[in-house]
Protein backbone atom coordinates (compact mmCIF):
# COMPACT_ATOMS: atom_id res chain seq x y z
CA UNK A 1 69.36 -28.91 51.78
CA UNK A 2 66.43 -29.91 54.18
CA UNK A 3 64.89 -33.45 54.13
CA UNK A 4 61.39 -33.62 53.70
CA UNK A 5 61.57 -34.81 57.76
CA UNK A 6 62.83 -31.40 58.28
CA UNK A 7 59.72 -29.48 56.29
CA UNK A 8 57.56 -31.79 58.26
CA UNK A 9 59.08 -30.29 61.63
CA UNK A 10 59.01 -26.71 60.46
CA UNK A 11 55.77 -27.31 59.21
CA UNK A 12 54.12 -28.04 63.22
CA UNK A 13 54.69 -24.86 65.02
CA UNK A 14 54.99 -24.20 68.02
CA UNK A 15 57.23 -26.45 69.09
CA UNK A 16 54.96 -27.46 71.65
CA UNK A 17 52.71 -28.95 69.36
CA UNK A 18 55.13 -31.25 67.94
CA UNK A 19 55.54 -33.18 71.35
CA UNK A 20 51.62 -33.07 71.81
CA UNK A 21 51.29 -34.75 68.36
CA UNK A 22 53.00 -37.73 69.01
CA UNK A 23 54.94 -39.75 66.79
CA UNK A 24 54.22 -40.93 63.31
CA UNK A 25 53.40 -44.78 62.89
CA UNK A 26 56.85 -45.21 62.45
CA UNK A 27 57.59 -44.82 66.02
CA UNK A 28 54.91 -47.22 66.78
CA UNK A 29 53.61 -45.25 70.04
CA UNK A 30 53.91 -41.75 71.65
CA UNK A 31 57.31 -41.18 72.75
CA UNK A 32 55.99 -37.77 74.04
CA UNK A 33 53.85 -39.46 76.39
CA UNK A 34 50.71 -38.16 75.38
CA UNK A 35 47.33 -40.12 74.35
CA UNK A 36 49.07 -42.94 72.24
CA UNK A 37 48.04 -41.50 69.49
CA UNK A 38 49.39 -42.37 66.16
CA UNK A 39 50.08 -39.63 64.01
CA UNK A 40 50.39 -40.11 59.85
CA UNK A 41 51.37 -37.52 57.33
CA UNK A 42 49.76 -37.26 54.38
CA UNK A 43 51.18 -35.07 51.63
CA UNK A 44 50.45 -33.81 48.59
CA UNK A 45 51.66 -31.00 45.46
CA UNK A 46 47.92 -29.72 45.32
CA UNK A 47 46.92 -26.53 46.85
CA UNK A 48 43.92 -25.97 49.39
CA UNK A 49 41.74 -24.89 46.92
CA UNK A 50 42.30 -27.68 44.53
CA UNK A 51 39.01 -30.55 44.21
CA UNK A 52 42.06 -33.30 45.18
CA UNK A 53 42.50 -31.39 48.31
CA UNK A 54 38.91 -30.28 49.43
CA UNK A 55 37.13 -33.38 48.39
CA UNK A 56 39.93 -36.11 48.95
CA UNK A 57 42.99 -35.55 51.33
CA UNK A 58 41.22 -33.22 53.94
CA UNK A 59 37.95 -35.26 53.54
CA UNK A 60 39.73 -38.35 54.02
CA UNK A 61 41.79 -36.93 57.09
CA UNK A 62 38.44 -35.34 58.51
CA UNK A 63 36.91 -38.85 58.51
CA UNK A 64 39.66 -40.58 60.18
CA UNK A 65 40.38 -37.49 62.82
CA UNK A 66 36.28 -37.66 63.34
CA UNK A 67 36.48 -40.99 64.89
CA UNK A 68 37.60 -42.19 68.05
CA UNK A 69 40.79 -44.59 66.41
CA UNK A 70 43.85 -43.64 67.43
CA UNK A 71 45.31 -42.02 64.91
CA UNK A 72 45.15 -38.77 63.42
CA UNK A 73 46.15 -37.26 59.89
CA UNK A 74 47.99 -34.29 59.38
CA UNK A 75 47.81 -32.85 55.97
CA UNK A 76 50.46 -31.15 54.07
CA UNK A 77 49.12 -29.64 50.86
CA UNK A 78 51.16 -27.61 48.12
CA UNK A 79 54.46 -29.34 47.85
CA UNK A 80 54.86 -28.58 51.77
CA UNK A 81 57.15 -31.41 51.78
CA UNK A 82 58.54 -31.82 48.66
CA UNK A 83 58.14 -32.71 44.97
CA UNK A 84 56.69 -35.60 43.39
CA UNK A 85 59.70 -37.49 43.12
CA UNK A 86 61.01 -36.07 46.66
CA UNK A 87 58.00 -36.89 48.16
CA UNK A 88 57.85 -40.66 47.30
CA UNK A 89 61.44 -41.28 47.67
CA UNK A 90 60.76 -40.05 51.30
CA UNK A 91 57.77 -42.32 51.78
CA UNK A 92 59.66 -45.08 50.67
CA UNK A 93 62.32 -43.89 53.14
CA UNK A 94 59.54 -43.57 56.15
CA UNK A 95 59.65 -39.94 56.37
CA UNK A 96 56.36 -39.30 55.14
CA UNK A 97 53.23 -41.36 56.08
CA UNK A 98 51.09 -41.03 53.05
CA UNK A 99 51.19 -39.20 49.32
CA UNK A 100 48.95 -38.81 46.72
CA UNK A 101 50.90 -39.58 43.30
CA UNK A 102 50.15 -40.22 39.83
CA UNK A 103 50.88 -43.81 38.55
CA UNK A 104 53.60 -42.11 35.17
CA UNK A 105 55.33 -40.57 38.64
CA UNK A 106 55.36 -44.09 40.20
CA UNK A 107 56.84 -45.70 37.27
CA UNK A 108 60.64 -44.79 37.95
CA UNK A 109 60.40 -46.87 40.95
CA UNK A 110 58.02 -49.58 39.17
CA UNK A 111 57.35 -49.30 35.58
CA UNK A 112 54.72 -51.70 34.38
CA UNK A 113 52.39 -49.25 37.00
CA UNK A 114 52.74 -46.50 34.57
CA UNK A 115 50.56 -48.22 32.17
CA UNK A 116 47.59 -46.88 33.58
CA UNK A 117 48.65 -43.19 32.73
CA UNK A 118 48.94 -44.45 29.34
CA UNK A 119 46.93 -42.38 26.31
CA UNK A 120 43.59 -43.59 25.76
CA UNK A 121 44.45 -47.04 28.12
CA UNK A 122 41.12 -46.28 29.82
CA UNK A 123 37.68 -44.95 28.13
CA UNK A 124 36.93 -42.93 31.45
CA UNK A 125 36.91 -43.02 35.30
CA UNK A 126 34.25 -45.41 35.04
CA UNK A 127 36.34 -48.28 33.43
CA UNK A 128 39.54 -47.40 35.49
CA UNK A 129 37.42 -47.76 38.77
CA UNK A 130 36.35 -51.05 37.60
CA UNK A 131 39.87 -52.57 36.49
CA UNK A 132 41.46 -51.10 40.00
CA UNK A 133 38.55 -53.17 41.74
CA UNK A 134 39.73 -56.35 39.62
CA UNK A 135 42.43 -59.32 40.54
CA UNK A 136 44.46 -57.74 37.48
CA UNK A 137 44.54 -54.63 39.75
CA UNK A 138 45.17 -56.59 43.19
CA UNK A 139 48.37 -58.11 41.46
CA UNK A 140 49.67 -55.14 40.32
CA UNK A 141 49.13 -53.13 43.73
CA UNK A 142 51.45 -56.36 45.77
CA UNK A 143 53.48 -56.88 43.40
CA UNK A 144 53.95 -52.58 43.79
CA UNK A 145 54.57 -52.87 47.27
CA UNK A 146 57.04 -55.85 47.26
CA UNK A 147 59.08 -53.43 44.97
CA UNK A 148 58.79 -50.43 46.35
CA UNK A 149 57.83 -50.82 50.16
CA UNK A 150 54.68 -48.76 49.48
CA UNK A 151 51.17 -49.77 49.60
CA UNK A 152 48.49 -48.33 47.35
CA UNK A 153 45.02 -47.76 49.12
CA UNK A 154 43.07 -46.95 46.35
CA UNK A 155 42.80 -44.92 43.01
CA UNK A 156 41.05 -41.32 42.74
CA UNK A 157 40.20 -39.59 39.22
CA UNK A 158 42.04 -36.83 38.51
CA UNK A 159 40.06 -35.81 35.43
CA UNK A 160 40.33 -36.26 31.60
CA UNK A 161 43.47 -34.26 30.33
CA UNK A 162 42.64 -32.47 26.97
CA UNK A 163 44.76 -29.94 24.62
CA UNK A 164 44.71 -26.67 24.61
CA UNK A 165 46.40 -24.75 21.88
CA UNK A 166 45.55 -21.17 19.81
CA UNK A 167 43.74 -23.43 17.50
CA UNK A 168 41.34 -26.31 18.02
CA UNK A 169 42.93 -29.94 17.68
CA UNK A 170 40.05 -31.75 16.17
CA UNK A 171 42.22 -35.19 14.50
CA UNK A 172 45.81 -36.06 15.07
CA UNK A 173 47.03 -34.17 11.66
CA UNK A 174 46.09 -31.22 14.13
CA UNK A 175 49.10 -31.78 16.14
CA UNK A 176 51.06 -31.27 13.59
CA UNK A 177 54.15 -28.23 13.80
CA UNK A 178 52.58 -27.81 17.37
CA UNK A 179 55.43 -27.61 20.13
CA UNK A 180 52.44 -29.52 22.80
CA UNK A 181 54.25 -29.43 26.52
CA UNK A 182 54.27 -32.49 28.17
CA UNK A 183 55.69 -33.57 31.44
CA UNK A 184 59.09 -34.70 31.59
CA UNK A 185 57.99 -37.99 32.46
CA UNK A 186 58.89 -41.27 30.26
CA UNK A 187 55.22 -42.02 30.18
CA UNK A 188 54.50 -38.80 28.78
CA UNK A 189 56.67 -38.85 26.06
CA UNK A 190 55.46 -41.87 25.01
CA UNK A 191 52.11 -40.41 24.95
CA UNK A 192 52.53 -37.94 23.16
CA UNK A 193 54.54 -40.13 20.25
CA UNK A 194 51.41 -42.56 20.49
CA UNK A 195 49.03 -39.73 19.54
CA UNK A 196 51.31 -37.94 17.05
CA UNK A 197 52.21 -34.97 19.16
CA UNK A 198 55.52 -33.41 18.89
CA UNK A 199 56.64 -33.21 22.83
CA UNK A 200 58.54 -30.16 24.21
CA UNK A 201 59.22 -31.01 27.78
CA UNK A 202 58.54 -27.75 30.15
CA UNK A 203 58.71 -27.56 33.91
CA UNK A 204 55.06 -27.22 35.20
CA UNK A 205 55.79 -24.56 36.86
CA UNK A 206 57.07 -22.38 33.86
CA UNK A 207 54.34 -23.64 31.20
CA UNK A 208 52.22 -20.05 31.51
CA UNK A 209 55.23 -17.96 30.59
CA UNK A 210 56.35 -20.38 28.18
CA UNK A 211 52.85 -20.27 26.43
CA UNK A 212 53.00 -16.69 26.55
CA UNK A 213 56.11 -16.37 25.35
CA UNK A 214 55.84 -18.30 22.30
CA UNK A 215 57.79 -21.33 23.58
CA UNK A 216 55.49 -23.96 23.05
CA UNK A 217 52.07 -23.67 21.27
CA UNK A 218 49.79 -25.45 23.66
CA UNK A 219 50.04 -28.10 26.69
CA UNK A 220 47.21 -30.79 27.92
CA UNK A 221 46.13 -31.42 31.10
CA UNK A 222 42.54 -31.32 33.11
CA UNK A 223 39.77 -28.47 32.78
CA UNK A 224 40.46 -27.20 36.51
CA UNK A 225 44.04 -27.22 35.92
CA UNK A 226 43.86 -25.48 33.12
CA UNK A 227 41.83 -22.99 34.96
CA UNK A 228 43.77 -22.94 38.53
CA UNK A 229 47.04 -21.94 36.40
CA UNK A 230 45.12 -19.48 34.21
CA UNK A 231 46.36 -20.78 31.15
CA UNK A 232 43.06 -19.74 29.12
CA UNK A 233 44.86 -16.32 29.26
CA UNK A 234 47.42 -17.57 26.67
CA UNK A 235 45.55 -19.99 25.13
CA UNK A 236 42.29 -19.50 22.79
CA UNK A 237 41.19 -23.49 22.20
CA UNK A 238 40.39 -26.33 24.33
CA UNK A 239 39.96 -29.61 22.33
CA UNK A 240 38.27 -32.06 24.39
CA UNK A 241 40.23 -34.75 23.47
CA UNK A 242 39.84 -36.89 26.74
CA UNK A 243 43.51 -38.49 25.63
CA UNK A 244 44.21 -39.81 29.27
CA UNK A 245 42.09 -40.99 32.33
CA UNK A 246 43.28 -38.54 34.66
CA UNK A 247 44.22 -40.80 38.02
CA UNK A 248 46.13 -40.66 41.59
CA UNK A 249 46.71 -43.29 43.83
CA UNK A 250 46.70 -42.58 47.55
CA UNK A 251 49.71 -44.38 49.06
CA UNK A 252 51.33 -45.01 52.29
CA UNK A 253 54.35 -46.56 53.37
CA UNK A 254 54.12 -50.28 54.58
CA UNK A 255 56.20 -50.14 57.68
CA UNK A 256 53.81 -46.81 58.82
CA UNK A 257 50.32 -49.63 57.48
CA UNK A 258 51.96 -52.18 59.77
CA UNK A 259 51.88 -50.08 62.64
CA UNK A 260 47.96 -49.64 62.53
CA UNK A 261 46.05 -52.50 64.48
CA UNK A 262 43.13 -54.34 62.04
CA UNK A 263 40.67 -51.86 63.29
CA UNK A 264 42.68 -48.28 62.38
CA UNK A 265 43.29 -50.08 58.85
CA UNK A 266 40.43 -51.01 57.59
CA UNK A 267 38.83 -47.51 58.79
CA UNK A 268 41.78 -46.10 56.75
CA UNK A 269 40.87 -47.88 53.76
CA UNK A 270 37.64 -47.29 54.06
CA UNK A 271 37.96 -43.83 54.35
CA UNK A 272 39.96 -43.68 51.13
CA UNK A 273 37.44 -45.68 48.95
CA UNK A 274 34.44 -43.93 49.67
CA UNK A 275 35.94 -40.80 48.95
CA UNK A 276 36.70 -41.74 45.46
CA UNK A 277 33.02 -41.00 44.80
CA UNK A 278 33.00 -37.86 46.31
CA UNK A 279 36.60 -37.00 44.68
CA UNK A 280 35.67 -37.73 41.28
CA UNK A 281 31.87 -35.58 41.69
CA UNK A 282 34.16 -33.06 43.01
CA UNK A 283 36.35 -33.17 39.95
CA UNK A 284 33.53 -33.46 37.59
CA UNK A 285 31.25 -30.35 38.85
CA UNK A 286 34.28 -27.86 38.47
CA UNK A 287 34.78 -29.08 35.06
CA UNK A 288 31.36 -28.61 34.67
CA UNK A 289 31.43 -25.02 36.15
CA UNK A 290 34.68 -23.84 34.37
CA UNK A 291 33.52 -24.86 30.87
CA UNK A 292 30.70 -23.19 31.22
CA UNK A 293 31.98 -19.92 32.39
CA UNK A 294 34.44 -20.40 29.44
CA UNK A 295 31.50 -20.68 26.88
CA UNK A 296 29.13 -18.02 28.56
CA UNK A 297 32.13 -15.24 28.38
CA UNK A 298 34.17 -16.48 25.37
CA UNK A 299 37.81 -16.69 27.44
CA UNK A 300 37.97 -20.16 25.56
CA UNK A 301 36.47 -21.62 21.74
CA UNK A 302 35.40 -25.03 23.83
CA UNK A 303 36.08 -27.45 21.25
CA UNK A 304 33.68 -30.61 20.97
CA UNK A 305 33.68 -32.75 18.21
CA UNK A 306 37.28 -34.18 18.08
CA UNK A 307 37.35 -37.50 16.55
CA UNK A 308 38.42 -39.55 19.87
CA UNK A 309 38.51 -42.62 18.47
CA UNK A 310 41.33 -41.66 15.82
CA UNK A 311 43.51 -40.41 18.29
CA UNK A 312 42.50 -43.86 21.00
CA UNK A 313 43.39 -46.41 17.76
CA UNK A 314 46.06 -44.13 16.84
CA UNK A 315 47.30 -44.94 20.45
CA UNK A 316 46.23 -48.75 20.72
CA UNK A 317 48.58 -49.37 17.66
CA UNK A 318 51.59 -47.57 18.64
CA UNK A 319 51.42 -49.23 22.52
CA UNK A 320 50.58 -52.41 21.25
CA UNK A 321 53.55 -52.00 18.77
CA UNK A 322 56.07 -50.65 21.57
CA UNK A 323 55.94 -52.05 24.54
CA UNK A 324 56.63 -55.82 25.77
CA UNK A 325 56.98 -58.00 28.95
CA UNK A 326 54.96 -57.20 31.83
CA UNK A 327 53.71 -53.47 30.58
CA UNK A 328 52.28 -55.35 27.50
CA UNK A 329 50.53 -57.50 29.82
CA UNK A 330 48.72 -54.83 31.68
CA UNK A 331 48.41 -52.80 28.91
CA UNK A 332 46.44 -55.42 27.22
CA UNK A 333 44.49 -56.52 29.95
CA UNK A 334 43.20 -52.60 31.13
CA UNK A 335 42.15 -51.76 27.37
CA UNK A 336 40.70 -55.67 27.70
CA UNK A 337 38.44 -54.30 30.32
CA UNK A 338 36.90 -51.92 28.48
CA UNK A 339 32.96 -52.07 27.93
């Protein structure tokens, strides 16, 4: 099967154009003699029209292509070069620059960082903004990178994740006899046990036929996801349940980091944390937008007033029951951070 190296290649046609681009940071320099500049991918699963790829990769790589550094991003939406899981085991590997990966996804490699996928661990983007600026967060993020070889740059909202179903989930006796699709992802699982969800774990890819088909009775995830994947055509409800802070965390392998001078890193970073704003306004406005369509029409019953705070100490109790060592730790010390 091709490496992700190998998409990457196929990816820059003509062939001309890969010697013109130069070499990633890896190589260090242009072996194709051009400019000396430094090329890094950056890849992601979203596709162009997705608010994570309009208002955060490609505004990121416009910013740092913009300015007279040195280096230059390529993006590679959709997958292009891999899965999730592909995709990070080839950034650890050095084969791709930079990714864009959720912190549950993360968590096979390092697993107190999937604490901040947790349900209900933060009360919105807000407070996870906030902890990710703290020391707690700065610990976390090295101690990351010692075990993984990756550095994280920053955090970007993804959105509140909320049920949808063909009824509305108002209190966690709602869950109850629903087969809810989650991802197949430890984290996951857990969350759904911590809010009392029975979890029936379906390939993303297969979760509209599966909801059509009687399969499972209703998934979660954000509004414009919801949306892009048209899954308000086999689903009446959306509960507004705001069980997890959405998040992503822009990362790039250390070996490609060490390769930029002071200068080309600090634009880099820079470039990453003042898109967050932008990223999350982004993500907020099409929630907005679709939710409003969905009321104005009737495609969805938008569901309002579920009792949050019974599912969130539902949540608390079970994590706090669960887990130990070092995800305890964080654990406590996120949902200590809240206002």
């Amino acid at each position: 099967m091709p490496t992700p190296k190998t998409y990457r290649m196929l990816a820059l046609v003509p062939a001309a154009a890969l010697l013109a681009a130069g070499c990633t940071a890896m190589g260090g320099n242009d072996d194709g003699g051009g400019d000396g500049t430094v090329t890094l991918s950056f890849a992601n699963s979203y596709t162009t029209g997705h608010p994570h790829t309009r208002c955060g990769i490609q505004a990121v790589a416009d910013t740092i292509n913009g300015q007279d550094l040195g280096v230059e991003i390529e993006t590679f939406p959709n997958s292009q070069l891999g899965g999730d899981t592909e995709r990070f085991t080839s950034l650890m590997a050095g084969d791709v620059d930079m990714d864009v990966q959720g912190s549950s996804a993360l968590a096979s490699s390092y697993a107190p960082i999937g604490v901040l996928d947790m349900a209900y661990a933060f009360d919105g983007p807000d407070q996870l903004f906030e902890f990710f600026d703290s020391d707690a967060a700065e610990r976390l993020r090295n101690e990351f990178a010692k075990e993984t070889g990756a550095r994280i740059l920053d955090v970007w909202f993804f959105g509140m994740r909320h049920f949808t179903a063909n009824k509305a989930i108002r209190k966690p006796a709602d869950l109850e006899g629903l087969r809810m699709r989650y991802p197949d992802s430890p984290i996951y699982l857990e969350n759904a046990k911590a809010v009392g969800a029975s979890a029936t774990a379906v390939a993303f890819e297969e979760v509209y036929l599966a909801l059509q088909q009687g399969i499972i009775d209703g998934q979660e995830n954000p509004v414009p996801t919801i949306a892009e994947k048209s899954f308000d055509e086999v689903q009446s409800h959306v509960s507004l349940s705001g069980h997890q802070t959405g998040s992503q965390l822009i990362v790039i392998n250390e070996d490609s980091w060490r390769q930029l001078s002071g200068e080309q890193q600090d634009a880099l970073r820079q470039a990453v944390h003042e898109t967050r704003a932008q990223n999350r306004q982004c993500i907020e406005d099409e929630e907005r937008k679709i939710l409003d369509e969905w009321r104005r029409n009737g495609t969805m019953t938008v569901v309002e007033d579920v009792d949050r705070q019974a599912f969130a100490q539902r949540a608390e109790d079970y994590f706090k029951r669960t887990l130990s060592g070092e995800q305890l730790e964080l654990y406590r010390s996120v949902r200590g951070s809240a206002g």
